[in-house]
PDB file of N, CA and C in Angstrom:
ATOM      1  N   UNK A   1     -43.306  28.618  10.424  1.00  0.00           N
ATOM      2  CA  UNK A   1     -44.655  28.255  10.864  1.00  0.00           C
ATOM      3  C   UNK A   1     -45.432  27.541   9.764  1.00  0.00           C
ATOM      4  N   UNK A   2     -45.094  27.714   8.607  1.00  0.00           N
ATOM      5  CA  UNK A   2     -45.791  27.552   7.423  1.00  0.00           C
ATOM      6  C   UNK A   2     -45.346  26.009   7.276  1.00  0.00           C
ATOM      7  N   UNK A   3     -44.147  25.949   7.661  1.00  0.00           N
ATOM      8  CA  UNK A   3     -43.539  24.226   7.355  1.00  0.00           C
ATOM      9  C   UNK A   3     -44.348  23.149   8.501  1.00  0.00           C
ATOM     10  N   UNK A   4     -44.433  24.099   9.756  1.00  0.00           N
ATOM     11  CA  UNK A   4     -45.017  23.240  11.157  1.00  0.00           C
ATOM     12  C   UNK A   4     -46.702  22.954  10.659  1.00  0.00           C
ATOM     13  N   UNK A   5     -47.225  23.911   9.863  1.00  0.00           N
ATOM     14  CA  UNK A   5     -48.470  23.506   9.327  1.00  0.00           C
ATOM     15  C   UNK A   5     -48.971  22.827   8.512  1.00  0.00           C
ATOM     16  N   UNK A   6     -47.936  22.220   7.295  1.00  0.00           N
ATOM     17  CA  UNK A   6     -47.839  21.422   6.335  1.00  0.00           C
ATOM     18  C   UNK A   6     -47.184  20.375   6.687  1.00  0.00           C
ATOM     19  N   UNK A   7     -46.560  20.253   7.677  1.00  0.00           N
ATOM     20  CA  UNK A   7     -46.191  18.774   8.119  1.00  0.00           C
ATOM     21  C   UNK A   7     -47.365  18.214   9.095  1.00  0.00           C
ATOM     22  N   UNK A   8     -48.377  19.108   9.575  1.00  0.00           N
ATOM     23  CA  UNK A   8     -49.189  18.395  10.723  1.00  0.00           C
ATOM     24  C   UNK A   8     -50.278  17.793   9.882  1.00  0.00           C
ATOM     25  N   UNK A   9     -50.743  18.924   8.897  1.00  0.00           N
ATOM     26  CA  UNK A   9     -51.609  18.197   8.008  1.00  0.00           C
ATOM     27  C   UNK A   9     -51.312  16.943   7.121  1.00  0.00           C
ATOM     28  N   UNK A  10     -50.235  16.804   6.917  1.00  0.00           N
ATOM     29  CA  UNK A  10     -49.832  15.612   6.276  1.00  0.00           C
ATOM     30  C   UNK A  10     -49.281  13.941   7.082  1.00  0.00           C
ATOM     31  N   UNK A  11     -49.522  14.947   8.286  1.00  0.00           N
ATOM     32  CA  UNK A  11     -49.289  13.622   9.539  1.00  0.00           C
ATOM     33  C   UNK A  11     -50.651  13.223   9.905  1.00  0.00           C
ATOM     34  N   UNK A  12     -51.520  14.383   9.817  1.00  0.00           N
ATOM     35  CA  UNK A  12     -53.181  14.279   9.984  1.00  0.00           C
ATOM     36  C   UNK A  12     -53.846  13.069   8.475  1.00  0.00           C
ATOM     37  N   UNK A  13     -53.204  13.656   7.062  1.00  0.00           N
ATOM     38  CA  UNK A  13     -53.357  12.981   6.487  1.00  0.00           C
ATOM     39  C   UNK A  13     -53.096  11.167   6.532  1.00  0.00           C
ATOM     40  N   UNK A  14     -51.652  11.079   7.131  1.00  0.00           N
ATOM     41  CA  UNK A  14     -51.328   9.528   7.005  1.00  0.00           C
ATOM     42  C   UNK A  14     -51.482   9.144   8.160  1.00  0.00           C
ATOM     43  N   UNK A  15     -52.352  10.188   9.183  1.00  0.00           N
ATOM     44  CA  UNK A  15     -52.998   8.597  10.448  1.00  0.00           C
ATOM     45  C   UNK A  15     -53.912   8.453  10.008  1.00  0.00           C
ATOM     46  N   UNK A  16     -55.326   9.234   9.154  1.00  0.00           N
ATOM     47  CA  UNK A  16     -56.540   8.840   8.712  1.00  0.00           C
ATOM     48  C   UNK A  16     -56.262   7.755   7.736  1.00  0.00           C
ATOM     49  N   UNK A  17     -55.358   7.647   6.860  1.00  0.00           N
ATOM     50  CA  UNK A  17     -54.822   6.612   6.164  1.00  0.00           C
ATOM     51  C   UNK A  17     -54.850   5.761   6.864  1.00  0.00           C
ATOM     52  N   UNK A  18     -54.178   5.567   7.759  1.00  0.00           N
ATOM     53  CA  UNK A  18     -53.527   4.557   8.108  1.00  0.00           C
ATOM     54  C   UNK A  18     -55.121   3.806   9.600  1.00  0.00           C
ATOM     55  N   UNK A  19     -55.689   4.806   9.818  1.00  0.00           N
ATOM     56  CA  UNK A  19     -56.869   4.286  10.657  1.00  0.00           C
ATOM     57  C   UNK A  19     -57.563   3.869   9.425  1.00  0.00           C
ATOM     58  N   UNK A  20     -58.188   3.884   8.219  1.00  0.00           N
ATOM     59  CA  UNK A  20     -58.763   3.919   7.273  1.00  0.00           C
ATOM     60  C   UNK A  20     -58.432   2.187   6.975  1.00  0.00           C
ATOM     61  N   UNK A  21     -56.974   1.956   6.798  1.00  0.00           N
ATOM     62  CA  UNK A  21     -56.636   0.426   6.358  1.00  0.00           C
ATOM     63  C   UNK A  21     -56.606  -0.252   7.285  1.00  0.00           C
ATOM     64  N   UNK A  22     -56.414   0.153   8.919  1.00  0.00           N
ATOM     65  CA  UNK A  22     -56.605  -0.762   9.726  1.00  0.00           C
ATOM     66  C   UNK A  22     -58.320  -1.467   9.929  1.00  0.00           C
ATOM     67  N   UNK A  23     -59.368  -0.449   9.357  1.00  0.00           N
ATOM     68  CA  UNK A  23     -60.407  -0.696   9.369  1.00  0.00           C
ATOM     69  C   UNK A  23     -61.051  -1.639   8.159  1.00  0.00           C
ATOM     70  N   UNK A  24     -60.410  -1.355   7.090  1.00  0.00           N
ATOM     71  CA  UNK A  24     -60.670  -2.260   5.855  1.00  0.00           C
ATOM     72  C   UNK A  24     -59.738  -3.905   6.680  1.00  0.00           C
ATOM     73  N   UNK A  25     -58.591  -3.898   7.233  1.00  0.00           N
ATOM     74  CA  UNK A  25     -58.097  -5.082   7.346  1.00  0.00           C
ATOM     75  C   UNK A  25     -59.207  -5.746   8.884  1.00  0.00           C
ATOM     76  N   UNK A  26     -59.391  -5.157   9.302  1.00  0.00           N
ATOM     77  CA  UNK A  26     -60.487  -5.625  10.170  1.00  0.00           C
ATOM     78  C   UNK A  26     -61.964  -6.106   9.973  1.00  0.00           C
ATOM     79  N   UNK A  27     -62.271  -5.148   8.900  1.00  0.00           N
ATOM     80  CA  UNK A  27     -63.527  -5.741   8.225  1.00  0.00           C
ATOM     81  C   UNK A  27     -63.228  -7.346   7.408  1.00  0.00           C
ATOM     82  N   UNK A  28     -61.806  -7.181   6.479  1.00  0.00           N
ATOM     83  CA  UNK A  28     -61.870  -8.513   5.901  1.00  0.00           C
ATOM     84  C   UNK A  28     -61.493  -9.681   7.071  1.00  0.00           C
ATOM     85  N   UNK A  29     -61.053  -9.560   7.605  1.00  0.00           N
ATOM     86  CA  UNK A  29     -60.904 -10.633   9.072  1.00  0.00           C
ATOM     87  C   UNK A  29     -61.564 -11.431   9.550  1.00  0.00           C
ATOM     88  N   UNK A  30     -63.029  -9.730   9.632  1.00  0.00           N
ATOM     89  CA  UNK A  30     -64.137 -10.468  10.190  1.00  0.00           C
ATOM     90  C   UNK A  30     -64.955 -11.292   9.458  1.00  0.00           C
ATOM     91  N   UNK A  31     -64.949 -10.868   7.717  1.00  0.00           N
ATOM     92  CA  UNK A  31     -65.476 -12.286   7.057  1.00  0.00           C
ATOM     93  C   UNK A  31     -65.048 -13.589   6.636  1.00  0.00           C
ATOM     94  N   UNK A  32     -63.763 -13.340   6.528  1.00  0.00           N
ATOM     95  CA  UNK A  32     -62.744 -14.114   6.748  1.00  0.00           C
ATOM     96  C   UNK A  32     -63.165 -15.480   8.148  1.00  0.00           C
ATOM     97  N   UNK A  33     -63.418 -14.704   9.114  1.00  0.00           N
ATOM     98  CA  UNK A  33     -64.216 -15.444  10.044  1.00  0.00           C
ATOM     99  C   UNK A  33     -65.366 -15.934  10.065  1.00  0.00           C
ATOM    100  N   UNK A  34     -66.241 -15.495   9.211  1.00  0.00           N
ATOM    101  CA  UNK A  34     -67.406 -15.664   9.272  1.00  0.00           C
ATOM    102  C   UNK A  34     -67.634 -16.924   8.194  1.00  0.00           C
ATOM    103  N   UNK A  35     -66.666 -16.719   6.993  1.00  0.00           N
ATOM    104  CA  UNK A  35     -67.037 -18.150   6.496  1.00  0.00           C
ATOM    105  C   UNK A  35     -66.691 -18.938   6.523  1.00  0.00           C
ATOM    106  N   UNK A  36     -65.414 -18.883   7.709  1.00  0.00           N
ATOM    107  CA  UNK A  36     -64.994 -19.912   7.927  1.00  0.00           C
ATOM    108  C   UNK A  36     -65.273 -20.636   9.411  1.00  0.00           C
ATOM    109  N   UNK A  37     -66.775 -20.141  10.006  1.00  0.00           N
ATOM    110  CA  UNK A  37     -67.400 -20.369  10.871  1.00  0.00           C
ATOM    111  C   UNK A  37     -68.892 -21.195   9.736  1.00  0.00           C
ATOM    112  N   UNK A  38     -68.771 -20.699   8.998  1.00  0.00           N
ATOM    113  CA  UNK A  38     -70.205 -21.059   8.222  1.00  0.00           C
ATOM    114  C   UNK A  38     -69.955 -22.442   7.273  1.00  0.00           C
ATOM    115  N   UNK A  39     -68.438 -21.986   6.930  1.00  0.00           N
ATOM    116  CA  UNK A  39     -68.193 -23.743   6.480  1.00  0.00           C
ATOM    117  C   UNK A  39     -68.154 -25.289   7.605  1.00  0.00           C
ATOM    118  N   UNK A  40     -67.715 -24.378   8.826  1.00  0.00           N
ATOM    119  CA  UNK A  40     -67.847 -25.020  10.200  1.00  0.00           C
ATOM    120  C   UNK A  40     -68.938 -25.965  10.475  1.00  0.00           C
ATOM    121  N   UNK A  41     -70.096 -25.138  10.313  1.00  0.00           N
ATOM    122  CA  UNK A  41     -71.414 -25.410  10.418  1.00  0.00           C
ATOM    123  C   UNK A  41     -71.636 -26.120   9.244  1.00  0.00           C
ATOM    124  N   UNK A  42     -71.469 -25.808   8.031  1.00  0.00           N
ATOM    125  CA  UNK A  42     -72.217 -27.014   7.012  1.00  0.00           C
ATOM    126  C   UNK A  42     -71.669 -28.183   6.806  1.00  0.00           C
ATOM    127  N   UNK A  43     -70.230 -28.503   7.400  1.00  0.00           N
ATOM    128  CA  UNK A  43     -69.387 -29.741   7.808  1.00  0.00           C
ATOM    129  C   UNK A  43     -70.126 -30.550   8.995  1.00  0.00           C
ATOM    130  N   UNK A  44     -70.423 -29.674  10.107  1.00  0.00           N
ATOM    131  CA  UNK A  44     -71.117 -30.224  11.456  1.00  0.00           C
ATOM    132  C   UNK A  44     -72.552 -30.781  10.550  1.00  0.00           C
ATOM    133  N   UNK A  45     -73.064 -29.999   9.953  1.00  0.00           N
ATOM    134  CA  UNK A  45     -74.338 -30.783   9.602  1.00  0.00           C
ATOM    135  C   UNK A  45     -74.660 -32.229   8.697  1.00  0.00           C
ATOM    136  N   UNK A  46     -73.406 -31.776   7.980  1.00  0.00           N
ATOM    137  CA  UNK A  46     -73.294 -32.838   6.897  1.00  0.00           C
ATOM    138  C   UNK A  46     -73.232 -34.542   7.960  1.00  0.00           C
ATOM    139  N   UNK A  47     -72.112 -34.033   8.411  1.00  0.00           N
ATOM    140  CA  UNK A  47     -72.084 -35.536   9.349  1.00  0.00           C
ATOM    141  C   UNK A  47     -73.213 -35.452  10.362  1.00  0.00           C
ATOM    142  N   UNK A  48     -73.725 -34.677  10.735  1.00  0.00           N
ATOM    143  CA  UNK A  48     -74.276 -34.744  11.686  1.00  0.00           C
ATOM    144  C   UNK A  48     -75.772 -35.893  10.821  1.00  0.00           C
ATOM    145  N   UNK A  49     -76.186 -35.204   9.531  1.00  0.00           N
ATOM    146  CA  UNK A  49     -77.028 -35.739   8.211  1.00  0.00           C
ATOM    147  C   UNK A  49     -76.655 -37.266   8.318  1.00  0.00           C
ATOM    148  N   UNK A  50     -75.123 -37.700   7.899  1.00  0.00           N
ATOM    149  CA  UNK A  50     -74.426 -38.852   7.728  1.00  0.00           C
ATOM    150  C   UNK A  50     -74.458 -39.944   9.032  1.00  0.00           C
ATOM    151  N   UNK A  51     -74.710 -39.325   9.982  1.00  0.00           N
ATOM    152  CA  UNK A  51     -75.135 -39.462  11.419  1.00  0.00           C
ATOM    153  C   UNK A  51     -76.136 -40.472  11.123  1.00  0.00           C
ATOM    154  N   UNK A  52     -77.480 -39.777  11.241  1.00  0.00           N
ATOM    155  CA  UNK A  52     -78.652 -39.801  11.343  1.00  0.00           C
ATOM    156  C   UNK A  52     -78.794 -40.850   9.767  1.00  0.00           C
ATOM    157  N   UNK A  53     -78.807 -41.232   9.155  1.00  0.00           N
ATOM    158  CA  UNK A  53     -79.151 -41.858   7.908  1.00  0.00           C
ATOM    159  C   UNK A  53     -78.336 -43.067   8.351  1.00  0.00           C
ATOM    160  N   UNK A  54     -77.006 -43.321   8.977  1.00  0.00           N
ATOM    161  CA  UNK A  54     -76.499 -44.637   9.588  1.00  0.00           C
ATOM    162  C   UNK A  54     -77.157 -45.073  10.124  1.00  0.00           C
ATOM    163  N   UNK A  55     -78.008 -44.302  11.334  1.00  0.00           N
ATOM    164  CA  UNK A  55     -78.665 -44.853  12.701  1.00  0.00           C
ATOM    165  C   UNK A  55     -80.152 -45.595  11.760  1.00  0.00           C
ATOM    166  N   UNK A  56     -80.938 -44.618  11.048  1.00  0.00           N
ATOM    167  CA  UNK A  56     -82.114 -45.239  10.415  1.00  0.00           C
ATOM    168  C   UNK A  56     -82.060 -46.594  10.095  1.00  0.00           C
ATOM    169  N   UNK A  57     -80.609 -46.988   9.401  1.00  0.00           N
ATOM    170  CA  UNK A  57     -80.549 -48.071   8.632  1.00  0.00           C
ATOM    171  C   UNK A  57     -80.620 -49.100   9.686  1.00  0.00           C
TER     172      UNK A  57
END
C-alpha cells in the first residue's frame, strides 16, 4: 500500500509538471504572437506612411 501511495504522488507530481510547462509553452506562443502581430502592424503603417507621402507629391 505504501508503494501504491508513493507512486500516485509522484504521478500527481509529474502531471502538475507537466500541466505547469504546457502553460509556460502557451504563454510564450502567445507573445510570440503578439509581436509578431505588432511587427505586422508597424510594416502596414510604414507603407501605408510611404503611401500617403507618394500621393502628396
Amino acid at each position: 500500500k505504501a508503494k501504491i501511495a508513493k507512486l500516485r504522488k509522484v504521478a500527481k507530481l509529474c502531471k502538475k509538471k507537466i500541466i505547469k510547462e504546457k502553460r509556460v509553452a502557451r504563454e510564450a506562443a502567445k507573445v510570440a504572437r503578439e509581436k509578431e502581430r505588432a511587427e505586422k502592424a508597424a510594416e502596414r503603417a510604414r507603407e501605408k506612411e510611404a503611401r500617403d507621402v507618394a500621393k502628396a507629391l
